[in-house]
Every structure is written in C-alpha cells, then in structure tokens.
C-alpha atoms as a PDB file:
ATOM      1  CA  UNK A   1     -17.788 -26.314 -36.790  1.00  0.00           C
ATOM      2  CA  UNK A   2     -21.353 -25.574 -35.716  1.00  0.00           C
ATOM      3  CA  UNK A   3     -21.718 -22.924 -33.237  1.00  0.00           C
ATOM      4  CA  UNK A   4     -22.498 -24.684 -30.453  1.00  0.00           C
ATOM      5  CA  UNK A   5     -19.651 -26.927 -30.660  1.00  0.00           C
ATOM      6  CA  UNK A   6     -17.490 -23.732 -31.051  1.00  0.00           C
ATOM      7  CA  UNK A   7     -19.196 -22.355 -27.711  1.00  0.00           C
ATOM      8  CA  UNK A   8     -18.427 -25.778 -25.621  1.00  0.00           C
ATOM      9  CA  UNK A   9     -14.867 -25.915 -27.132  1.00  0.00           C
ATOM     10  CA  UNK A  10     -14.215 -21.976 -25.829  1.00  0.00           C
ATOM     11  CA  UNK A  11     -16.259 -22.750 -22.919  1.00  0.00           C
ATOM     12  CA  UNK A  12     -13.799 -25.938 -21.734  1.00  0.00           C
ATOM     13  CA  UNK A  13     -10.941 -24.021 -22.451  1.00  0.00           C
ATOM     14  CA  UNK A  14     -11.914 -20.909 -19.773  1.00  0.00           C
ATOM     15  CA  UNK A  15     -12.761 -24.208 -17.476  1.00  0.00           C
ATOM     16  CA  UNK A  16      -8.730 -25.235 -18.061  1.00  0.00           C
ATOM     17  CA  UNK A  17      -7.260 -21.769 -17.873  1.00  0.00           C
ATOM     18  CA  UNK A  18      -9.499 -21.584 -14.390  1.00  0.00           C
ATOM     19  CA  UNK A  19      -8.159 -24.742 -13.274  1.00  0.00           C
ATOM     20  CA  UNK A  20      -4.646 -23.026 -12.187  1.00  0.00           C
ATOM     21  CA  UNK A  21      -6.865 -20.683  -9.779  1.00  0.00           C
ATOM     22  CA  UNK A  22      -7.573 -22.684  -6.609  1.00  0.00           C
ATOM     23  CA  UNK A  23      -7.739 -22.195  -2.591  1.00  0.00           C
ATOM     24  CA  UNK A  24      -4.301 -22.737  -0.800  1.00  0.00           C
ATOM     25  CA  UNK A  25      -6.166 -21.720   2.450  1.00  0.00           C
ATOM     26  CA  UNK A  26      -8.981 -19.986   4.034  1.00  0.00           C
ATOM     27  CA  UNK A  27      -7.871 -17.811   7.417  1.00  0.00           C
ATOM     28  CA  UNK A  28     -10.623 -16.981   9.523  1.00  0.00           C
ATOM     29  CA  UNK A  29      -9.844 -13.247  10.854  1.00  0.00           C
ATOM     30  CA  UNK A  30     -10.931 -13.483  14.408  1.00  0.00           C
ATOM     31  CA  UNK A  31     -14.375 -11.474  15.591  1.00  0.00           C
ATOM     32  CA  UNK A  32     -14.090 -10.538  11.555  1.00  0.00           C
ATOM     33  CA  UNK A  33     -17.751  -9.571  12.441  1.00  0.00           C
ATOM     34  CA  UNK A  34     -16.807  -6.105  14.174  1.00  0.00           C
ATOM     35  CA  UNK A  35     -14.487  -5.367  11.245  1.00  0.00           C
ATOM     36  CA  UNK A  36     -15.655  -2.343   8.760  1.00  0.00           C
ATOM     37  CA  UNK A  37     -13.551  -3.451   6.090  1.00  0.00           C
ATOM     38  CA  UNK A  38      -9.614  -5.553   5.536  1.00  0.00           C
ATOM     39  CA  UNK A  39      -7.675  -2.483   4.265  1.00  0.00           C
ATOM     40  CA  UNK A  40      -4.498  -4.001   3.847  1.00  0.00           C
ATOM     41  CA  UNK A  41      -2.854  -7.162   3.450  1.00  0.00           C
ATOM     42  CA  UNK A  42       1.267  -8.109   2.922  1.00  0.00           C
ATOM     43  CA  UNK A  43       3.668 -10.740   2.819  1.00  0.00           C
ATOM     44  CA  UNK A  44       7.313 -10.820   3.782  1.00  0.00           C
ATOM     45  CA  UNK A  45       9.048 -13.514   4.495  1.00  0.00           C
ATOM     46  CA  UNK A  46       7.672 -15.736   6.945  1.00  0.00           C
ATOM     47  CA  UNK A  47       5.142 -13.216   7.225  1.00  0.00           C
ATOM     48  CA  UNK A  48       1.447 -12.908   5.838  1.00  0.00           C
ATOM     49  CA  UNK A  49      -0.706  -9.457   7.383  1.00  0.00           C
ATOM     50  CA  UNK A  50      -4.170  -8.683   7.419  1.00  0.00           C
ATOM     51  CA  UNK A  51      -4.851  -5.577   8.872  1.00  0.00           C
ATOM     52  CA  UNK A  52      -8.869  -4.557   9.189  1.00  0.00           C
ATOM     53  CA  UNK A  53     -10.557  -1.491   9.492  1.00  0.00           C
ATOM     54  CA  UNK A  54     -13.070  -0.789  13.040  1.00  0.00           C
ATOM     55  CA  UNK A  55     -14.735   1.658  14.120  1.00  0.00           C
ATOM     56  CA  UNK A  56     -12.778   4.236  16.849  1.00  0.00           C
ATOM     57  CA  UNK A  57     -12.070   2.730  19.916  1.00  0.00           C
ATOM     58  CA  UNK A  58     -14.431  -0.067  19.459  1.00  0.00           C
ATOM     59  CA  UNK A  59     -13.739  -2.661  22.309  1.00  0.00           C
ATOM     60  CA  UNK A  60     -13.917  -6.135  22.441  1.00  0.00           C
ATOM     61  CA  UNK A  61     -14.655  -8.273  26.001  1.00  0.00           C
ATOM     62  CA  UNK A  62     -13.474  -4.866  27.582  1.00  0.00           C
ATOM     63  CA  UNK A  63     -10.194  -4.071  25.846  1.00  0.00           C
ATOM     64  CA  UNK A  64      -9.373  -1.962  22.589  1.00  0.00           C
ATOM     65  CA  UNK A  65     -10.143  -4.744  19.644  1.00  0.00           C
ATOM     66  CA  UNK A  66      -7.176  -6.225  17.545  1.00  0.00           C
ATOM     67  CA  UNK A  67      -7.175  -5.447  13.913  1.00  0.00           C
ATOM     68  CA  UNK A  68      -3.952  -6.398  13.048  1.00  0.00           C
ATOM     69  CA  UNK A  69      -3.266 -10.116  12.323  1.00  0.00           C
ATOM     70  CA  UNK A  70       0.056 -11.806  11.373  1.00  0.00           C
ATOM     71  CA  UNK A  71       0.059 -15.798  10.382  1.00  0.00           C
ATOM     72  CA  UNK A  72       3.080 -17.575   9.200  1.00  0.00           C
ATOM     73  CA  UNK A  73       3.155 -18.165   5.410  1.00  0.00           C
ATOM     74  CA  UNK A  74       5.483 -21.603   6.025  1.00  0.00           C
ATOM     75  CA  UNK A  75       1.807 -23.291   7.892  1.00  0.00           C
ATOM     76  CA  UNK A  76      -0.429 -20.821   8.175  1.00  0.00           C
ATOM     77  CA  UNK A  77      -1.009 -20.086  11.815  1.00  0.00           C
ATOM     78  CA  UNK A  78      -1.854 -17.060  13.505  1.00  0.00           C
ATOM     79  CA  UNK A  79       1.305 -16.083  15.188  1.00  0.00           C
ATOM     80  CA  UNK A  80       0.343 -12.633  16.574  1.00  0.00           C
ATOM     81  CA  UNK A  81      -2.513 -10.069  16.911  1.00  0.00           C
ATOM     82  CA  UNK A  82      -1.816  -6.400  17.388  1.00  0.00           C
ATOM     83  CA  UNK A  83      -4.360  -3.816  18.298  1.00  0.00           C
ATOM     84  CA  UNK A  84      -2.973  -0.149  16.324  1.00  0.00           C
ATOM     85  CA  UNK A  85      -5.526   1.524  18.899  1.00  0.00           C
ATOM     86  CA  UNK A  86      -6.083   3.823  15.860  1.00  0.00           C
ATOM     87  CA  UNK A  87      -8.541   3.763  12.189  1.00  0.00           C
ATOM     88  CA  UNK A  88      -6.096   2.111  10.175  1.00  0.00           C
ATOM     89  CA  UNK A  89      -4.959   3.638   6.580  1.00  0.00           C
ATOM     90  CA  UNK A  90      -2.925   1.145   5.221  1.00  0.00           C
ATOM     91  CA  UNK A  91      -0.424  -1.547   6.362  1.00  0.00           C
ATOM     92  CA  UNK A  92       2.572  -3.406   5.190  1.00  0.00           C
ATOM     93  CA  UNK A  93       5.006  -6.381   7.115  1.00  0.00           C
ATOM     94  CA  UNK A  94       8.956  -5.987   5.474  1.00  0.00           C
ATOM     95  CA  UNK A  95      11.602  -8.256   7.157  1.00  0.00           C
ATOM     96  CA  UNK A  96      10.252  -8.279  10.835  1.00  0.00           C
ATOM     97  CA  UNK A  97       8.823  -4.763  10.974  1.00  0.00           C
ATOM     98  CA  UNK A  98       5.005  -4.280  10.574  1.00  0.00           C
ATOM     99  CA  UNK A  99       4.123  -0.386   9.928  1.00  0.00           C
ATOM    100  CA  UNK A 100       0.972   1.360   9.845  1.00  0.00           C
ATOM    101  CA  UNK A 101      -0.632   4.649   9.159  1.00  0.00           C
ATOM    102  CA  UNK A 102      -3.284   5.132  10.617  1.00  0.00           C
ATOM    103  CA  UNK A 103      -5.382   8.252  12.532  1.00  0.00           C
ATOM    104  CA  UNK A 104      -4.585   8.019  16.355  1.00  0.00           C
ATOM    105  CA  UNK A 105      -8.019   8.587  18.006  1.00  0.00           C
ATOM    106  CA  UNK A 106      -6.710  10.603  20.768  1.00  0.00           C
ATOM    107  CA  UNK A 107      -4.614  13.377  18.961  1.00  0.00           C
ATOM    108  CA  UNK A 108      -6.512  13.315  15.813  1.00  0.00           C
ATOM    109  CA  UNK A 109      -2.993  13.053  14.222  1.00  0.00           C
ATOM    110  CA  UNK A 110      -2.018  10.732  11.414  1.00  0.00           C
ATOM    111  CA  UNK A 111       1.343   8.821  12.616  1.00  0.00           C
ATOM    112  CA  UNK A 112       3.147   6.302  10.894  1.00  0.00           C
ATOM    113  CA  UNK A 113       3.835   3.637  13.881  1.00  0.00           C
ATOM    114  CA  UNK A 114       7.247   0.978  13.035  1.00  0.00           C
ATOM    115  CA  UNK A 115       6.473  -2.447  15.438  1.00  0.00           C
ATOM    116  CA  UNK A 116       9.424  -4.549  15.484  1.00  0.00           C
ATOM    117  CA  UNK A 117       7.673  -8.261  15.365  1.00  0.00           C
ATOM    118  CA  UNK A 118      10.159  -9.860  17.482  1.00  0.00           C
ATOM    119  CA  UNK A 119      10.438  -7.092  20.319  1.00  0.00           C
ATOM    120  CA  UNK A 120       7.306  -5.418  20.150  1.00  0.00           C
ATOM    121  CA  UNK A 121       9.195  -2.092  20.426  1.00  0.00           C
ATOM    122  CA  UNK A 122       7.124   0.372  18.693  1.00  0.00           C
ATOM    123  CA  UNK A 123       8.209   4.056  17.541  1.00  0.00           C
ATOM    124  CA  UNK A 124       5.814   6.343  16.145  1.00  0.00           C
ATOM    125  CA  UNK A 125       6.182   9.671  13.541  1.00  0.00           C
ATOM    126  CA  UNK A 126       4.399  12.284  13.533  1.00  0.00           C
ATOM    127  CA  UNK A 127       2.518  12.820   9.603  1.00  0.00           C
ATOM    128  CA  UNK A 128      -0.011  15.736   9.915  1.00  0.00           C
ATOM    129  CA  UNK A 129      -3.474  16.008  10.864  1.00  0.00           C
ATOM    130  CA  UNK A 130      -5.602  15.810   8.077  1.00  0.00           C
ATOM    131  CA  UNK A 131      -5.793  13.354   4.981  1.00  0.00           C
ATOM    132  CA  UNK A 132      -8.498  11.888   3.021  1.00  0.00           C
ATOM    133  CA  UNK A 133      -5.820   8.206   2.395  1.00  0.00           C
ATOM    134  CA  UNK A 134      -2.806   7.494   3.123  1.00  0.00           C
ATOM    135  CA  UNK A 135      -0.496   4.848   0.887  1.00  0.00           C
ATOM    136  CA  UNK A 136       2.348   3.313   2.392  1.00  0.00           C
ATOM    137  CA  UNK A 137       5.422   1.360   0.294  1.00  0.00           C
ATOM    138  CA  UNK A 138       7.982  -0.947   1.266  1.00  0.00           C
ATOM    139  CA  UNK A 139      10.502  -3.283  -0.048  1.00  0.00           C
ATOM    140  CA  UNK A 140      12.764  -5.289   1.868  1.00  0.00           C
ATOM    141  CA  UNK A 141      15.844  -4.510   0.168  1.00  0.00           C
ATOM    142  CA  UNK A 142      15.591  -1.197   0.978  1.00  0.00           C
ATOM    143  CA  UNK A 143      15.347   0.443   4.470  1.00  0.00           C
ATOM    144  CA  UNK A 144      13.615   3.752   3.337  1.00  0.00           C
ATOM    145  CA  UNK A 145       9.878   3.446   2.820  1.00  0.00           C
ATOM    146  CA  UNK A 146       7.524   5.826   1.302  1.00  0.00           C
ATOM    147  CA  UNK A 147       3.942   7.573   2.194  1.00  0.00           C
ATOM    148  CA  UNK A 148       2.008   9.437   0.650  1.00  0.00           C
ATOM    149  CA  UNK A 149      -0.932  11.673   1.984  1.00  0.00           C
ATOM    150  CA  UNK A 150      -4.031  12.905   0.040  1.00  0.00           C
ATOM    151  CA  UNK A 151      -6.029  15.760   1.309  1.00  0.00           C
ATOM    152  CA  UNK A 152      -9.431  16.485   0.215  1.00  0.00           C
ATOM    153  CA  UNK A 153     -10.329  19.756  -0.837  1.00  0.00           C
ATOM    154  CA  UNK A 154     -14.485  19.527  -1.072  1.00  0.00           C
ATOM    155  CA  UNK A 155     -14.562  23.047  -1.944  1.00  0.00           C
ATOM    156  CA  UNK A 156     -13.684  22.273  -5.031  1.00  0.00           C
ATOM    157  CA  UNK A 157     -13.138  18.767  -5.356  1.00  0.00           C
ATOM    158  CA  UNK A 158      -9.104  18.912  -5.659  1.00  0.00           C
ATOM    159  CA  UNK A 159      -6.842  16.601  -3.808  1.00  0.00           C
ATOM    160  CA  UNK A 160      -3.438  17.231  -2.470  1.00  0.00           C
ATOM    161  CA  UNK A 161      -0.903  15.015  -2.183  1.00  0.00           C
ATOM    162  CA  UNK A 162       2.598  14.986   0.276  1.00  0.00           C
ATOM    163  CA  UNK A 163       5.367  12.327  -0.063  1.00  0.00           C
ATOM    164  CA  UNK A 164       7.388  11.563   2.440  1.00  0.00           C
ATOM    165  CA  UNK A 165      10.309   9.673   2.658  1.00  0.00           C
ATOM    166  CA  UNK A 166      11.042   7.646   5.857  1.00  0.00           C
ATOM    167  CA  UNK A 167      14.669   6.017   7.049  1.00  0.00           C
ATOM    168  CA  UNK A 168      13.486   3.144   9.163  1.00  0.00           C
ATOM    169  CA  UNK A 169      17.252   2.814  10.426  1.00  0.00           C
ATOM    170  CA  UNK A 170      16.559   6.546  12.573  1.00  0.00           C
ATOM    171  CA  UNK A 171      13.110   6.586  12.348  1.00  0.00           C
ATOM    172  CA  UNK A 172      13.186   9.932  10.474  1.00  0.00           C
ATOM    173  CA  UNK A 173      11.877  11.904   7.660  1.00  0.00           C
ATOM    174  CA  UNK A 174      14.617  12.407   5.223  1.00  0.00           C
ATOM    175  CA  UNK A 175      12.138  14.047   2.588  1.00  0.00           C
ATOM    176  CA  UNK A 176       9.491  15.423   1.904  1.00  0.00           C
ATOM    177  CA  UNK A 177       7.102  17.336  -0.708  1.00  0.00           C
ATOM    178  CA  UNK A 178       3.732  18.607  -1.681  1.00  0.00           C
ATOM    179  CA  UNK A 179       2.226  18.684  -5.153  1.00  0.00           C
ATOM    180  CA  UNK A 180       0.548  21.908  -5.033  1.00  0.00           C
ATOM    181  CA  UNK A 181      -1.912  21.599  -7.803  1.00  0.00           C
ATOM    182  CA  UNK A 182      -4.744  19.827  -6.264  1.00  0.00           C
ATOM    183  CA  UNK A 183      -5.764  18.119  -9.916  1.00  0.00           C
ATOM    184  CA  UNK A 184      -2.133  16.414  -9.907  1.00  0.00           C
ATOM    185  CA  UNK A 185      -1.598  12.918  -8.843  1.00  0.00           C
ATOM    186  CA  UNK A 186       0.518  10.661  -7.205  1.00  0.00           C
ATOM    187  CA  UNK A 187       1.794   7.273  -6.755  1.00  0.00           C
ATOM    188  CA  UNK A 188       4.603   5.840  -5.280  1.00  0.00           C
ATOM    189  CA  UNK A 189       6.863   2.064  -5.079  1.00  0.00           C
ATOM    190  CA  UNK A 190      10.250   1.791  -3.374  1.00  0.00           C
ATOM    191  CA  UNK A 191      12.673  -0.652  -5.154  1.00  0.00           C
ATOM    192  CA  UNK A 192      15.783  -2.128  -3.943  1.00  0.00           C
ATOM    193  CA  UNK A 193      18.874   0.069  -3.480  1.00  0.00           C
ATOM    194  CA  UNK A 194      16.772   2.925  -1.464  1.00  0.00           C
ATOM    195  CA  UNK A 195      15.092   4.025  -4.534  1.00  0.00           C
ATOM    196  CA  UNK A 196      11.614   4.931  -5.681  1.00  0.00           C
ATOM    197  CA  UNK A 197       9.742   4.959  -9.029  1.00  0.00           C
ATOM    198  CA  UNK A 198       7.239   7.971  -8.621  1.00  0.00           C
ATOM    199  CA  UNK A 199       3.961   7.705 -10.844  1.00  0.00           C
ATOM    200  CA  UNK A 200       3.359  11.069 -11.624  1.00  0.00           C
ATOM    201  CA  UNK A 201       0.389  12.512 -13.283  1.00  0.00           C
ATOM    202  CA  UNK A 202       0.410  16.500 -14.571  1.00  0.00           C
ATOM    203  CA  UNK A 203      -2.724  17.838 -15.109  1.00  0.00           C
ATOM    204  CA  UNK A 204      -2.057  21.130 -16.618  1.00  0.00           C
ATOM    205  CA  UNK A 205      -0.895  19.745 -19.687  1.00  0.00           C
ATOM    206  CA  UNK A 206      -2.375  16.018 -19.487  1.00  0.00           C
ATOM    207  CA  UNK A 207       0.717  14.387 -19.603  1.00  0.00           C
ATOM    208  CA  UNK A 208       2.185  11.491 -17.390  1.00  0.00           C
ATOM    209  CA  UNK A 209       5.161  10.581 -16.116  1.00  0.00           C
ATOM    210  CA  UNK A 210       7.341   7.639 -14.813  1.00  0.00           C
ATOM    211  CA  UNK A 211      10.079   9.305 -12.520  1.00  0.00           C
ATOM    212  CA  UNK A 212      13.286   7.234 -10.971  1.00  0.00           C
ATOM    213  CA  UNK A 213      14.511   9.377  -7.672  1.00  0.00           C
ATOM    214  CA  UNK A 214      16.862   8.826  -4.979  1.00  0.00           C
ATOM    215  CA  UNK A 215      15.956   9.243  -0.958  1.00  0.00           C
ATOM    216  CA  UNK A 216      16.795  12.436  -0.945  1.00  0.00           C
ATOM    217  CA  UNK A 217      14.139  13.209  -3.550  1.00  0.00           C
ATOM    218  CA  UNK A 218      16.397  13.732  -6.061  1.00  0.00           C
ATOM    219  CA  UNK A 219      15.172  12.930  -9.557  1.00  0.00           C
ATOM    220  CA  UNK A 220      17.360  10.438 -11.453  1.00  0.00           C
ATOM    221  CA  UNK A 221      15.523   9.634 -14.476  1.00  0.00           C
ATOM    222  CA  UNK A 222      12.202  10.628 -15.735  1.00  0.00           C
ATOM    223  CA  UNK A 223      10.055   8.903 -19.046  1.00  0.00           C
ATOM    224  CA  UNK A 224       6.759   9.832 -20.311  1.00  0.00           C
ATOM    225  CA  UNK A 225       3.903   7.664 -20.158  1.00  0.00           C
ATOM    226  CA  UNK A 226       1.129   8.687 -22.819  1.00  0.00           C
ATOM    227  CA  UNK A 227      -2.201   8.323 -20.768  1.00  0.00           C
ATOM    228  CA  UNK A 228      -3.531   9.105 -17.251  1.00  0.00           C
ATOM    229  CA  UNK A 229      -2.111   6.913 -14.602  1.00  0.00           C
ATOM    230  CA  UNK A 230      -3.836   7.511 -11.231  1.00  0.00           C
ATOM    231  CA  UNK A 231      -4.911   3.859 -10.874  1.00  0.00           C
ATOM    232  CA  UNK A 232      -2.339   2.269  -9.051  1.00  0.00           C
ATOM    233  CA  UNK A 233       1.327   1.126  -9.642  1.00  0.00           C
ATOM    234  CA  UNK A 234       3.087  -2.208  -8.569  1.00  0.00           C
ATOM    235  CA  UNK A 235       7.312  -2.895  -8.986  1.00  0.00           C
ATOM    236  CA  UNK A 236       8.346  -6.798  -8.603  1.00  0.00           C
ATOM    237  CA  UNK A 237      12.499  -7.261  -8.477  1.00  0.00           C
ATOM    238  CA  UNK A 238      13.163  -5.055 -12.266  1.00  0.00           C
ATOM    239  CA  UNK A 239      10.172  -5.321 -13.962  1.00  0.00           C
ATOM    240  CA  UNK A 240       7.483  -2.254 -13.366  1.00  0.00           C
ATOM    241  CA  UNK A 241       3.741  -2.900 -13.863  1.00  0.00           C
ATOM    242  CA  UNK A 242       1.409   0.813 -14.311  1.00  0.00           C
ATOM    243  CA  UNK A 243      -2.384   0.929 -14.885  1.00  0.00           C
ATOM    244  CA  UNK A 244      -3.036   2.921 -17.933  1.00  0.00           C
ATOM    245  CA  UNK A 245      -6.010   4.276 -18.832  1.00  0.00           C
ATOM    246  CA  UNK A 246      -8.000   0.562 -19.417  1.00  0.00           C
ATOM    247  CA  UNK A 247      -4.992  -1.500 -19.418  1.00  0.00           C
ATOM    248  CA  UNK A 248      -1.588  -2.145 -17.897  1.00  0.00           C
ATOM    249  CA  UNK A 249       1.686  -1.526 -18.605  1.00  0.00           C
ATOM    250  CA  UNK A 250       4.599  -3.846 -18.279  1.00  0.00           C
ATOM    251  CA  UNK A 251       8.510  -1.982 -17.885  1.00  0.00           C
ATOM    252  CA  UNK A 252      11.660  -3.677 -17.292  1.00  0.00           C
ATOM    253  CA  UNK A 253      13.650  -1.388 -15.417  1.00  0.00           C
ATOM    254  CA  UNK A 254      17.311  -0.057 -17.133  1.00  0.00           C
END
C-alpha cells in the first residue's frame, strides 16, 4: 500500500477513535471573567462542582464574589453558588457535603470548611498557617477524608508535606503526620471502608512506595513501586491508577 494511502487509512482511524469524544454540555461559570483560574472540579451524586480561584476579597456588585458553583448532573442547572470568602486550594462535593481548603483572608490560616448542601451549616478546622498547596480526598463510602499540606522551603528548594486525617462525623482530626525530609513526597486517595492508599516517594534511597493504612494512620500493607511517583494518584471502586515516571500504572486492589 502506497504511503499515502497508509497515512489516510491511520489518519481515518484517529478520526473514529475521536468520534467517542464529544460535548455533553457547556456550563457557563457566572462572571467567569473575575476568576484567576477553576482549581477544582467534582462529582457526587446529583452533584457536579466547580470551584474557581479570585483574587482576596475581590467583590462583585458590592458583596464578596461566589467562586463556588454546584449544578445538578441529572439536567445540568446551577442549583447553588457559594462564596468560601477565602483563596481556594482545592475542593471536592461527597454525598451532600462540599469541603474546601482554602486560606481565610482574615486570619491568614488555612482551614478546611465542611458545608452541608442541604442546610448550609458550615463547620470549619483549623490546618496551620502556611502551605505552598493543599490536596484534599474524598470518597463517599467513607466518612474520613484526607489533606495533605506542602510547605515550601525556598531556602533550599525542599517541600514538606503533613497528612491529616479528618472524621467528618465529629469534625475532628483523628491523625496526623509530617514527612520530615523535605525531598520526600506525598500523595494521598481514600477508598471505601475508611481507608487510604498513601503514594509515597523516599528520596534517600530513590525508592517508591504504595502504602494501604487505616484512619488511625496505621500501616496495613505496603508494595514497592520501581520509579518516582510524585505525579498524581487516582483510586476508582478496587482498581488503583499511579503516574509513573512517563506512564501509568493500573492495580487491582487485594
């Protein structure tokens, strides 16, 4: 086959594969215009967040400006607007609680704030008051969630990291822990049964690992994963998925 027919042959089948990637829906993120940056976005349920990133105590028509937006995922519309009154971190919606970390303006204190969606009770926790990001994890089998906390160290380039572990039934931190060697890393997913799957990268001996703990911290089982895995990890139901290096990983949990 000449190589031109070879090209148009490849070429229509990258058309086909693109064919099962198409718009379901375009939301329009009111005054999206005074936004920095959408920082977050989650589903649960009913449930579809975008939470946006503005400038401190930017107003809009003479109030504090909404950056959180919640639509329904069933038709789409946008069923509630929050304003965190804060420069948001990350957000995540599980069942009908939407939580956010996020640097409170006033205090200069990073709080993790717990908005039921169907009271608008809100209860806030105290984090610390100083971090470079903040990653928040969910999963709405569980009722623990997870954050982590990275501190920069420009001095010398290092980056801390603290995990806590959060009961959403009393609103309190049931663990918590700092890597001390800034050149470690950390990632974190809670699964169902109130557990986590820690992604754990040591950087004294290059090694990284794939650790299965309880709430209370507690390590249950631990794997090595040969490679550096600071890029992100993602759990769905059993099956675990870990950047690697240039490529991703697939496990089926035991």
């Amino acid at each position: 086959m000449p190589d031109r027919a070879k090209h148009k042959q490849k070429k229509a089948r990258n058309y086909a594969g693109l064919a099962a990637f198409h718009a379901i829906r375009c939301l329009a993120v009111p005054d999206a215009e005074s936004f920095r940056e959408i920082v977050a976005i989650s589903h649960s349920k009913d449930n579809f967040m975008v939470a946006c990133q503005r400038p401190l105590l930017q107003t809009l028509n003479g109030k504090i400006a909404e950056d959180i937006f919640i639509y329904d995922s069933n038709d789409w519309t946008l069923k509630q607007t929050v304003s965190s009154n804060s420069l948001m971190f990350d957000a995540k919606v599980s069942n009908q609680l939407l939580l956010t970390i996020a640097l409170d303006d006033q205090d200069g204190l990073f709080k993790l704030a717990v908005r039921d969606l169907t009271s608008s009770q809100v209860n806030t926790l105290e984090l610390g008051n100083d971090a470079y990001t903040a990653q928040l994890a969910t999963n709405d089998q569980s009722h623990i969630i997870s954050v982590i906390l990275r501190i920069n160290n420009d001095e010398d380039g290092s980056m801390l990291n603290t995990l806590f572990i959060i009961d959403l039934n009393t609103k309190e931190i049931i663990y918590k822990n700092t890597v001390t060697n800034g050149d470690d890393y950390l990632n974190c997913q809670v699964i169902n049964n109130n557990k986590l799957i820690i992604d754990f990268y040591d950087h004294a001996v290059q090694t990284s690992y794939l650790k299965l703990i309880n709430s209370q911290g507690m390590e249950l089982s631990k794997r090595k994963v040969n490679g550096i895995t600071t890029y992100g990890i993602a759990t769905a139901e059993n099956i675990v998925a870990l950047a690697v290096n240039n490529y991703i990983e697939f496990m089926e949990l035991g």
